[in-house]
N, C-alpha and C. Protein backbone atom coordinates (compact mmCIF):
# COMPACT_ATOMS: atom_id res chain seq x y z
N UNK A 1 86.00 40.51 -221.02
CA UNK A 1 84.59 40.62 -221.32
C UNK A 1 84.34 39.95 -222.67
N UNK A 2 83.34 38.82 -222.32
CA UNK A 2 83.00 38.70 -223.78
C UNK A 2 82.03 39.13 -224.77
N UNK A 3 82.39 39.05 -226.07
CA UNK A 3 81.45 39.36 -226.95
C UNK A 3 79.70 38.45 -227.23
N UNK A 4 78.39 39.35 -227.04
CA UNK A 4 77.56 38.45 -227.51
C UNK A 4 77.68 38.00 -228.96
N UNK A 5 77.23 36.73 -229.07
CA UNK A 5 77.00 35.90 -230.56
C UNK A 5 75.93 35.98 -230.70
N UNK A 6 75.52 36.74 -231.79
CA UNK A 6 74.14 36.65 -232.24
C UNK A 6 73.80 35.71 -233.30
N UNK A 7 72.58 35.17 -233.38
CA UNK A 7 72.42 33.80 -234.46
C UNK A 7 72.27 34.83 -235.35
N UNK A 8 73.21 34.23 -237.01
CA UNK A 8 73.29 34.51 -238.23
C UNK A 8 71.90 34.27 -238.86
N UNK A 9 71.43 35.37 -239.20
CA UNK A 9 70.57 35.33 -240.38
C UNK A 9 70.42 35.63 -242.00
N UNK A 10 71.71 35.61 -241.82
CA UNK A 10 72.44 35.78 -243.29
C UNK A 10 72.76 34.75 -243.89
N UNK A 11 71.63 35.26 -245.50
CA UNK A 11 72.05 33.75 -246.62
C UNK A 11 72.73 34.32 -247.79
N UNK A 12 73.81 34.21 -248.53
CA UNK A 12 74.94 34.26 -249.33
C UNK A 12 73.63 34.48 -250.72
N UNK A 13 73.74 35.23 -251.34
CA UNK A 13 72.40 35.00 -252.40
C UNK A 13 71.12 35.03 -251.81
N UNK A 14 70.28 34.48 -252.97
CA UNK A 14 68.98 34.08 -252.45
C UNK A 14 69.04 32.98 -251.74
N UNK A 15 67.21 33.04 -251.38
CA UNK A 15 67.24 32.31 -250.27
C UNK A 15 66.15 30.98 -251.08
N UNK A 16 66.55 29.69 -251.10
CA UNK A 16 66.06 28.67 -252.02
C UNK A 16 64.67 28.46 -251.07
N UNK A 17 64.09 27.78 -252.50
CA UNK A 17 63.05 27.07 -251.96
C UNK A 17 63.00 26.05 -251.15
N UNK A 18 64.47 25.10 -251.70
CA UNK A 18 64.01 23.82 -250.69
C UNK A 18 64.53 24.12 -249.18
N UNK A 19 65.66 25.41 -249.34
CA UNK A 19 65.38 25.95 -247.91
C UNK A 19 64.63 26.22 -246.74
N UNK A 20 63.24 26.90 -247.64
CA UNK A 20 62.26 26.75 -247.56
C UNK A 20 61.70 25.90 -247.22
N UNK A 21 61.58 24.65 -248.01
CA UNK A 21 60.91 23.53 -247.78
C UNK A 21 61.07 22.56 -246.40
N UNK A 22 62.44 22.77 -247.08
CA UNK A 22 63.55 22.06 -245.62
C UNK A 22 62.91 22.54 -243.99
N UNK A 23 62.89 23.86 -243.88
CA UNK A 23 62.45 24.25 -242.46
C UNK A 23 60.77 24.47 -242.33
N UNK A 24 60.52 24.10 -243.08
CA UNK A 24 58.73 23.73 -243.31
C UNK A 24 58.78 22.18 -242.44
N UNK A 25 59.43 21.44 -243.01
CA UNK A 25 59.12 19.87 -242.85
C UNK A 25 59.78 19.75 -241.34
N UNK A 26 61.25 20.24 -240.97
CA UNK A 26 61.27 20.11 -240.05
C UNK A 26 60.43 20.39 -238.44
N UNK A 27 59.70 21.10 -238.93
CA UNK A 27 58.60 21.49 -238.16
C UNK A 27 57.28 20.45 -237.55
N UNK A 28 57.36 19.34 -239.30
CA UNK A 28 56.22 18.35 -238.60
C UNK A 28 56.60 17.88 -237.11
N UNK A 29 57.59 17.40 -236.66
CA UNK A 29 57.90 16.84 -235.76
C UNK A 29 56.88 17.61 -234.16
N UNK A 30 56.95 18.89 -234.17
CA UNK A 30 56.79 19.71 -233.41
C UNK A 30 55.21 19.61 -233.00
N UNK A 31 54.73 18.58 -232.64
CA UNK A 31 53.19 18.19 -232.85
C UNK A 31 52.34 19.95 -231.74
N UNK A 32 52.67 20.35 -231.21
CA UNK A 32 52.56 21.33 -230.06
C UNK A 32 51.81 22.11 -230.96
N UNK A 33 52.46 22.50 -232.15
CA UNK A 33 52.22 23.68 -233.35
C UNK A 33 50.75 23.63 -234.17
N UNK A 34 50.16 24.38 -234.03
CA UNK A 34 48.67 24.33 -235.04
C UNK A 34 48.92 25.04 -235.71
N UNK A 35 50.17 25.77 -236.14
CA UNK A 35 50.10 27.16 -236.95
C UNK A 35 51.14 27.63 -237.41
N UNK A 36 51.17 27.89 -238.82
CA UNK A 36 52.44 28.39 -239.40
C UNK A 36 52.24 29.44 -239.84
N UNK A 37 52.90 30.96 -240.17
CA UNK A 37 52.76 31.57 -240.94
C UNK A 37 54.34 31.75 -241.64
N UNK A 38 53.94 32.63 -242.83
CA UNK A 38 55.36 32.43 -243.47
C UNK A 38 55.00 33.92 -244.33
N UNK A 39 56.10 34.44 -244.69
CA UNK A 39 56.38 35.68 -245.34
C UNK A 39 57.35 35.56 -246.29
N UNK A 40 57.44 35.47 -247.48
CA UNK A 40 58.67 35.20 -248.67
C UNK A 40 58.14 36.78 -249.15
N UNK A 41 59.51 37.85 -248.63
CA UNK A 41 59.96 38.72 -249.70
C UNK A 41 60.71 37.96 -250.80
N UNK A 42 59.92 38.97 -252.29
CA UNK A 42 60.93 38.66 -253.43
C UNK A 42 61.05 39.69 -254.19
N UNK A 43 62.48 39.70 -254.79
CA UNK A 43 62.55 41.02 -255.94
C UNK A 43 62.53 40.71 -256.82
N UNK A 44 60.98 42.39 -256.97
CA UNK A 44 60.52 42.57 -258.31
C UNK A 44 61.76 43.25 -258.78
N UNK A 45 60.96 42.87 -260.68
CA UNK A 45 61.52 43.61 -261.79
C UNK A 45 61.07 45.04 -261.99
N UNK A 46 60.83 46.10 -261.08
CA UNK A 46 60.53 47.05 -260.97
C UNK A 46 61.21 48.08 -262.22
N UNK A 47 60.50 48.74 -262.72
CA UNK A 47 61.17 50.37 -263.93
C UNK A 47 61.42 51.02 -262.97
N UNK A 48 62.72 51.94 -263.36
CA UNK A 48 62.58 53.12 -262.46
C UNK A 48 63.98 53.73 -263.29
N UNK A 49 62.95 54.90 -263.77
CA UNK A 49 63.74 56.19 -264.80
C UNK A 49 63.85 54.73 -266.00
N UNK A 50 63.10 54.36 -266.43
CA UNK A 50 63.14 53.50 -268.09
C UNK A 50 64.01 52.46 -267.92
N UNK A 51 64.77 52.08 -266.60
CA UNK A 51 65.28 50.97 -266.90
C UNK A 51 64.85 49.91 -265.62
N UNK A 52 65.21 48.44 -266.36
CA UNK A 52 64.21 47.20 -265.85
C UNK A 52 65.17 46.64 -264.48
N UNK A 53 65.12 46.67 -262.93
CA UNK A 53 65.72 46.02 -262.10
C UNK A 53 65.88 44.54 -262.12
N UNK A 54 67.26 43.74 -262.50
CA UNK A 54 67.51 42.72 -263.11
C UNK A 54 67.78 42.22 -261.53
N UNK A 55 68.22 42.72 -260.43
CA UNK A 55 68.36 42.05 -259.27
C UNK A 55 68.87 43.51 -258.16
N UNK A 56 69.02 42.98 -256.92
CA UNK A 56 69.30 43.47 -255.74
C UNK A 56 70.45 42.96 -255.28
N UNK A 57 71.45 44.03 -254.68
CA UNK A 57 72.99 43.54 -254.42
C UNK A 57 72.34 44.11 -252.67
N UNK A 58 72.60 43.14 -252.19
CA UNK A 58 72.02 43.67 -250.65
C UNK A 58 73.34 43.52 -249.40
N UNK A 59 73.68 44.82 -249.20
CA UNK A 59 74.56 45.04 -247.69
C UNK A 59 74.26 44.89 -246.43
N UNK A 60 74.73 45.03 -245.53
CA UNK A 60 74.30 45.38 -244.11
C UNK A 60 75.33 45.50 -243.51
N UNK A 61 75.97 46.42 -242.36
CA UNK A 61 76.75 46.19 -241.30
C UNK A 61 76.31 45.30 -240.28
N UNK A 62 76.77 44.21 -240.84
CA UNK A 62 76.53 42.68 -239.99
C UNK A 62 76.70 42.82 -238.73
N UNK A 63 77.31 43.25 -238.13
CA UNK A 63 77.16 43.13 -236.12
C UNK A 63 75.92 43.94 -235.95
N UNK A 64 75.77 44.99 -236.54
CA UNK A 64 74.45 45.97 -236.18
C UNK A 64 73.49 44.87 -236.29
N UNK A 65 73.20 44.79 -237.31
CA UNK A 65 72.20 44.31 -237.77
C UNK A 65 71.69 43.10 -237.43
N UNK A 66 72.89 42.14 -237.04
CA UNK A 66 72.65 40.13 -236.46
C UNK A 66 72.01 41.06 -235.02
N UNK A 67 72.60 42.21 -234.25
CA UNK A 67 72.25 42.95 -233.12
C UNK A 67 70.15 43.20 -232.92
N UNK A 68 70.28 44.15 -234.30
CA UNK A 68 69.05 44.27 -234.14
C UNK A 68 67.81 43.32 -234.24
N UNK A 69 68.22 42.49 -235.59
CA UNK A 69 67.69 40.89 -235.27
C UNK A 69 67.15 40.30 -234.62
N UNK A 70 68.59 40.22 -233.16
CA UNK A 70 68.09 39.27 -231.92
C UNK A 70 67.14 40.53 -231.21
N UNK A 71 67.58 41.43 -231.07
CA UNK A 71 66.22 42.49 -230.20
C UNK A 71 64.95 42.30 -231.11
N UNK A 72 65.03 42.24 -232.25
CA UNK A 72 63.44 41.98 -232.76
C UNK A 72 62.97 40.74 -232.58
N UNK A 73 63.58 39.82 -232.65
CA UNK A 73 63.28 38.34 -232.08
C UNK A 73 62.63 38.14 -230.68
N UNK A 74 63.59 38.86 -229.68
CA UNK A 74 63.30 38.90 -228.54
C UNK A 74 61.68 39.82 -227.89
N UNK A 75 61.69 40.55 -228.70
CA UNK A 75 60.36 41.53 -228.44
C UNK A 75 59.59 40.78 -229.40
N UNK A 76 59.40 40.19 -230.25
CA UNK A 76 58.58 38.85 -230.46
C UNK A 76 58.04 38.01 -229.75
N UNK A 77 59.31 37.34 -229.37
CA UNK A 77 58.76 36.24 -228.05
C UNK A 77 58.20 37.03 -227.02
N UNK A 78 58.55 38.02 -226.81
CA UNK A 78 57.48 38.27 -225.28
C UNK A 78 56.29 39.03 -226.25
N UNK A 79 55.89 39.38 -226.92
CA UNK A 79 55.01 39.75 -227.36
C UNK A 79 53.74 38.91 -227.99
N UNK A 80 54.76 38.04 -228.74
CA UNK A 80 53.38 37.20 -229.17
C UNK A 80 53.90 35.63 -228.39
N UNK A 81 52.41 34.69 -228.24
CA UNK A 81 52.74 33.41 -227.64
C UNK A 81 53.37 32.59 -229.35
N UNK A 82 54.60 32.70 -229.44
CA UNK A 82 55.19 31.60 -230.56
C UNK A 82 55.90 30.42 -229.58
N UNK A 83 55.69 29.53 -230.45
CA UNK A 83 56.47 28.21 -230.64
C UNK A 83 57.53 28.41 -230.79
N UNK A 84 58.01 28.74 -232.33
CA UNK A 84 59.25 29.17 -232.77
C UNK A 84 59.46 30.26 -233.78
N UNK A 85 60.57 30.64 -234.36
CA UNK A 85 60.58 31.77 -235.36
C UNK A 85 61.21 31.49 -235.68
N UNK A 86 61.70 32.02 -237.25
CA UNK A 86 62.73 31.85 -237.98
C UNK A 86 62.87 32.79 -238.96
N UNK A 87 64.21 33.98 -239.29
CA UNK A 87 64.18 34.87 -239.86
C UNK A 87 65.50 34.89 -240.83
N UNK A 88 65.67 34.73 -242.08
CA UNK A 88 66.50 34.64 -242.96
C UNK A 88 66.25 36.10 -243.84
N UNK A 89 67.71 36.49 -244.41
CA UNK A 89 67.63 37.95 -245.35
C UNK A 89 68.98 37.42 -246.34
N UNK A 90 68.90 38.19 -247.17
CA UNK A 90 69.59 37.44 -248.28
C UNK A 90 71.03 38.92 -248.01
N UNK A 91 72.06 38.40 -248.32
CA UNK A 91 73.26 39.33 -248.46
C UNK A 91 73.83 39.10 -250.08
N UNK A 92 74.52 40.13 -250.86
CA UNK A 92 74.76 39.84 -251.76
C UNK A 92 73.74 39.61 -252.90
N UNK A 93 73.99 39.53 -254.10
CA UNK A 93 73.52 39.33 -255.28
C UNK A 93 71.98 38.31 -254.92
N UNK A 94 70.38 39.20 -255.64
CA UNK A 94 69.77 38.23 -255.47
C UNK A 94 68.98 39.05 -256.80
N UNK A 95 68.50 37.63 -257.74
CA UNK A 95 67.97 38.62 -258.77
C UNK A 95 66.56 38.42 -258.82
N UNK A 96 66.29 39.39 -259.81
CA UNK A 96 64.67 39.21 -259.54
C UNK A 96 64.07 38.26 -260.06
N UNK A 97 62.58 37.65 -259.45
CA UNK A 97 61.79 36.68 -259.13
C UNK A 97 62.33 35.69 -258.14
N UNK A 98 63.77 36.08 -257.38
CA UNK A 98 64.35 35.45 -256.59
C UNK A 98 63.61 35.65 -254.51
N UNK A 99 64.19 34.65 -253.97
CA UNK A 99 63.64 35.35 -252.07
C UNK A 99 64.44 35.93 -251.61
N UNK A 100 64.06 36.95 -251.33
CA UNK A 100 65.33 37.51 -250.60
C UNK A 100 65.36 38.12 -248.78
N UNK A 101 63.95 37.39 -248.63
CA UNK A 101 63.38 37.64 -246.90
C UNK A 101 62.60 36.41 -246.81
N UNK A 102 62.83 35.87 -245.61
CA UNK A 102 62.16 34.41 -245.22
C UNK A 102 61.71 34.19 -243.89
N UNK A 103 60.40 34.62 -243.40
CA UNK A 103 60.27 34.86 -241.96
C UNK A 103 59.11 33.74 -241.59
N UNK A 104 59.33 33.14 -240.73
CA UNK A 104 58.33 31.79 -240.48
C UNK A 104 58.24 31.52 -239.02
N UNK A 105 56.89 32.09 -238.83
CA UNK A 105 56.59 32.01 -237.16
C UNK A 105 55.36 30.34 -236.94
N UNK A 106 55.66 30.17 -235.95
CA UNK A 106 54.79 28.77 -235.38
C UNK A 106 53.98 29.06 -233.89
N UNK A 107 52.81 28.71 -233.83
CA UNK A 107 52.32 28.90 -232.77
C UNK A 107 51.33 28.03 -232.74
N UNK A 108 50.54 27.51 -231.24
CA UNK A 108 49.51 26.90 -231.18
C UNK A 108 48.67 27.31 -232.21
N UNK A 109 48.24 28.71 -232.02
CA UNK A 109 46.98 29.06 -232.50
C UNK A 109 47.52 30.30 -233.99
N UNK A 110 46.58 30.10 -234.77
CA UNK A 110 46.46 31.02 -236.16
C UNK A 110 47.03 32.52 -235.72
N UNK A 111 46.16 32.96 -234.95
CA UNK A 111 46.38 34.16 -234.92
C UNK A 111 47.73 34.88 -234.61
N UNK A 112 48.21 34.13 -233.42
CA UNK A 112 49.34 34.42 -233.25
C UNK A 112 50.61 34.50 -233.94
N UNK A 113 50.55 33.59 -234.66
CA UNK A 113 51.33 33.09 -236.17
C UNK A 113 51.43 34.58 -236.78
N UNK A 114 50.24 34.07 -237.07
CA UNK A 114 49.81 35.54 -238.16
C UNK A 114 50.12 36.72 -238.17
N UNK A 115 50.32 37.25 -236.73
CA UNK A 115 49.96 38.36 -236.13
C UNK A 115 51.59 38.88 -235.84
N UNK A 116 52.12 37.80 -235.48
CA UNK A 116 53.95 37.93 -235.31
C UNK A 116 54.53 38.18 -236.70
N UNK A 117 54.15 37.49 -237.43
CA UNK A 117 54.71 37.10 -238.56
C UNK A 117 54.95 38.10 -239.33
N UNK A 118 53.45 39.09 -239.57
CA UNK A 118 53.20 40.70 -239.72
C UNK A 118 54.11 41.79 -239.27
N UNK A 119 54.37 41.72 -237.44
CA UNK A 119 54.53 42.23 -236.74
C UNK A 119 56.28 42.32 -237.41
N UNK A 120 56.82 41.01 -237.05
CA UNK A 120 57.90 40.72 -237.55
C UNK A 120 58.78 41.60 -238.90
N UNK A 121 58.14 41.62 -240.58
CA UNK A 121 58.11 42.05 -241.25
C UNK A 121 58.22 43.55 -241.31
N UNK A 122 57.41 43.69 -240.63
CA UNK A 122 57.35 45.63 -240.12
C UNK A 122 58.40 45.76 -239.98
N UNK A 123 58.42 45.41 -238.51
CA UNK A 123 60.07 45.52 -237.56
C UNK A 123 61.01 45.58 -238.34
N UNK A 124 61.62 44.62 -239.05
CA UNK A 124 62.79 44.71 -239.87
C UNK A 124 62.63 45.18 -240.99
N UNK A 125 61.76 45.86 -241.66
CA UNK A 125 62.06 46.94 -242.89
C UNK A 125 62.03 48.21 -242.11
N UNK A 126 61.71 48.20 -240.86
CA UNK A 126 61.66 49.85 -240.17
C UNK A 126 63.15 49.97 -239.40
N UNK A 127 63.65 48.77 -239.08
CA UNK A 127 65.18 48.63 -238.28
C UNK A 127 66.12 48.39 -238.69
N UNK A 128 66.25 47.16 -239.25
CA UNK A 128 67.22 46.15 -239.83
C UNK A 128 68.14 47.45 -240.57
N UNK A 129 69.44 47.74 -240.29
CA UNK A 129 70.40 47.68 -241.28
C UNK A 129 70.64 47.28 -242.26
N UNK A 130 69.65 46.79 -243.33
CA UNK A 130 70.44 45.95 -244.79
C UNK A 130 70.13 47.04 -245.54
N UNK A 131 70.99 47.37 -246.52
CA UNK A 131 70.37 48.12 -247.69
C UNK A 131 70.58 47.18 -248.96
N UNK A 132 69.69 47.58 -249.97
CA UNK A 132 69.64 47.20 -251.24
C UNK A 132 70.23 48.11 -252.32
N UNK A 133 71.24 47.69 -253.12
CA UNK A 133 71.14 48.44 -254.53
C UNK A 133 70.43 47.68 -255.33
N UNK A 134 69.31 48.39 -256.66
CA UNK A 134 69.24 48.07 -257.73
C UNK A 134 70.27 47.49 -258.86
N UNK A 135 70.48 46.41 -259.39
CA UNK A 135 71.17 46.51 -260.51
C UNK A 135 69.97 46.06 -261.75
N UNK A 136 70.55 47.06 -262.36
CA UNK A 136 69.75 47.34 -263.89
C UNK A 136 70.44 46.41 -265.10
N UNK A 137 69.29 46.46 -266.22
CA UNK A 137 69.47 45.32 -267.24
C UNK A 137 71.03 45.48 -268.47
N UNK A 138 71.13 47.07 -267.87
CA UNK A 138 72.06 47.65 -268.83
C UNK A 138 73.10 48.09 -268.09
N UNK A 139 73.33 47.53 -266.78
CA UNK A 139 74.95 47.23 -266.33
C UNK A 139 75.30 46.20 -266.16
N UNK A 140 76.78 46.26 -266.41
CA UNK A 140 77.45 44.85 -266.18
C UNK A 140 77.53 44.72 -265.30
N UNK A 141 77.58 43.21 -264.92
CA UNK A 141 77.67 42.76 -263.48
C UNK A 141 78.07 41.52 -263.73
N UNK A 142 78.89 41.24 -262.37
CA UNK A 142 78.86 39.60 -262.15
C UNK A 142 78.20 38.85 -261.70
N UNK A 143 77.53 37.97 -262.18
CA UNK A 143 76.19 37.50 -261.06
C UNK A 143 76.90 36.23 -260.49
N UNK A 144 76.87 36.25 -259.31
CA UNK A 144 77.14 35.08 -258.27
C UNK A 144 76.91 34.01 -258.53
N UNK A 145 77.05 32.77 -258.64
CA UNK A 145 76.09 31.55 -258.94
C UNK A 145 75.72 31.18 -257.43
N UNK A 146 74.55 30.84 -256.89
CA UNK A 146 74.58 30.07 -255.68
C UNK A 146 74.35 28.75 -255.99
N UNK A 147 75.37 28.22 -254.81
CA UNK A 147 75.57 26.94 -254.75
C UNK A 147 74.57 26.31 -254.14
């Protein structure tokens, strides 16, 4: 019996802009599309108990979670009419003013975009397996460089 492969939505760090950019542009091609929406989570520098959140060290039990993913993906597509979707979450070290959620739906029409894109967001802060720690201004840490 084999195992399903679920598509990776896991980015090592944050998640860049020209990443960003990158799957923006690839999209012109897709003339079908009247509609983008896009969702960039980022972590704040939030207080909490007097000290300043310098970044987010973010986990997940990766099979669960690439698991729940594709079921939220999938109840997407039959739910809303999309083109395409695209859902990135950051693992590991991401600091603040950094992305650390990247969700980008395409559809003929606005609404639908819009409406998934929302829908989307929900879904995986109510499902998704990832957790976040805080790291604060006054612990040491190693911060990752991303490449």
């Amino acid at each position: 019996m084999s195992e399903t492969k679920y598509k990776n939505v896991f980015v090592q760090g944050a998640i860049s802009p020209q990443k960003i950019a990158d799957s923006i542009t690839h999209h012109q091609v897709k003339t079908q599309i009247g509609a983008h929406d896009i969702f960039l989570g980022q972590v704040r520098a939030d207080v909490i108990n007097g000290k300043t959140v310098q970044g987010i060290d973010y986990s997940a039990y990766e099979e669960m979670a690439l698991k729940t993913f594709h079921e939220i993906r999938e109840k997407a597509f039959d739910k809303f009419d999309l083109t395409c979707m695209h859902i990135y979450h950051s693992i590991g070290m991401v600091k603040t003013g950094e992305i650390c959620l990247f969700v980008f739906t395409s559809s003929a029409h606005r609404k639908e975009a819009m409406d998934a894109c929302r829908w989307l967001v929900e879904e995986i802060k109510a499902k998704a397996p990832v957790f976040g720690k805080e790291v604060f201004e006054d612990e040491s840490h190693q911060w990752k460089v991303n490449s």
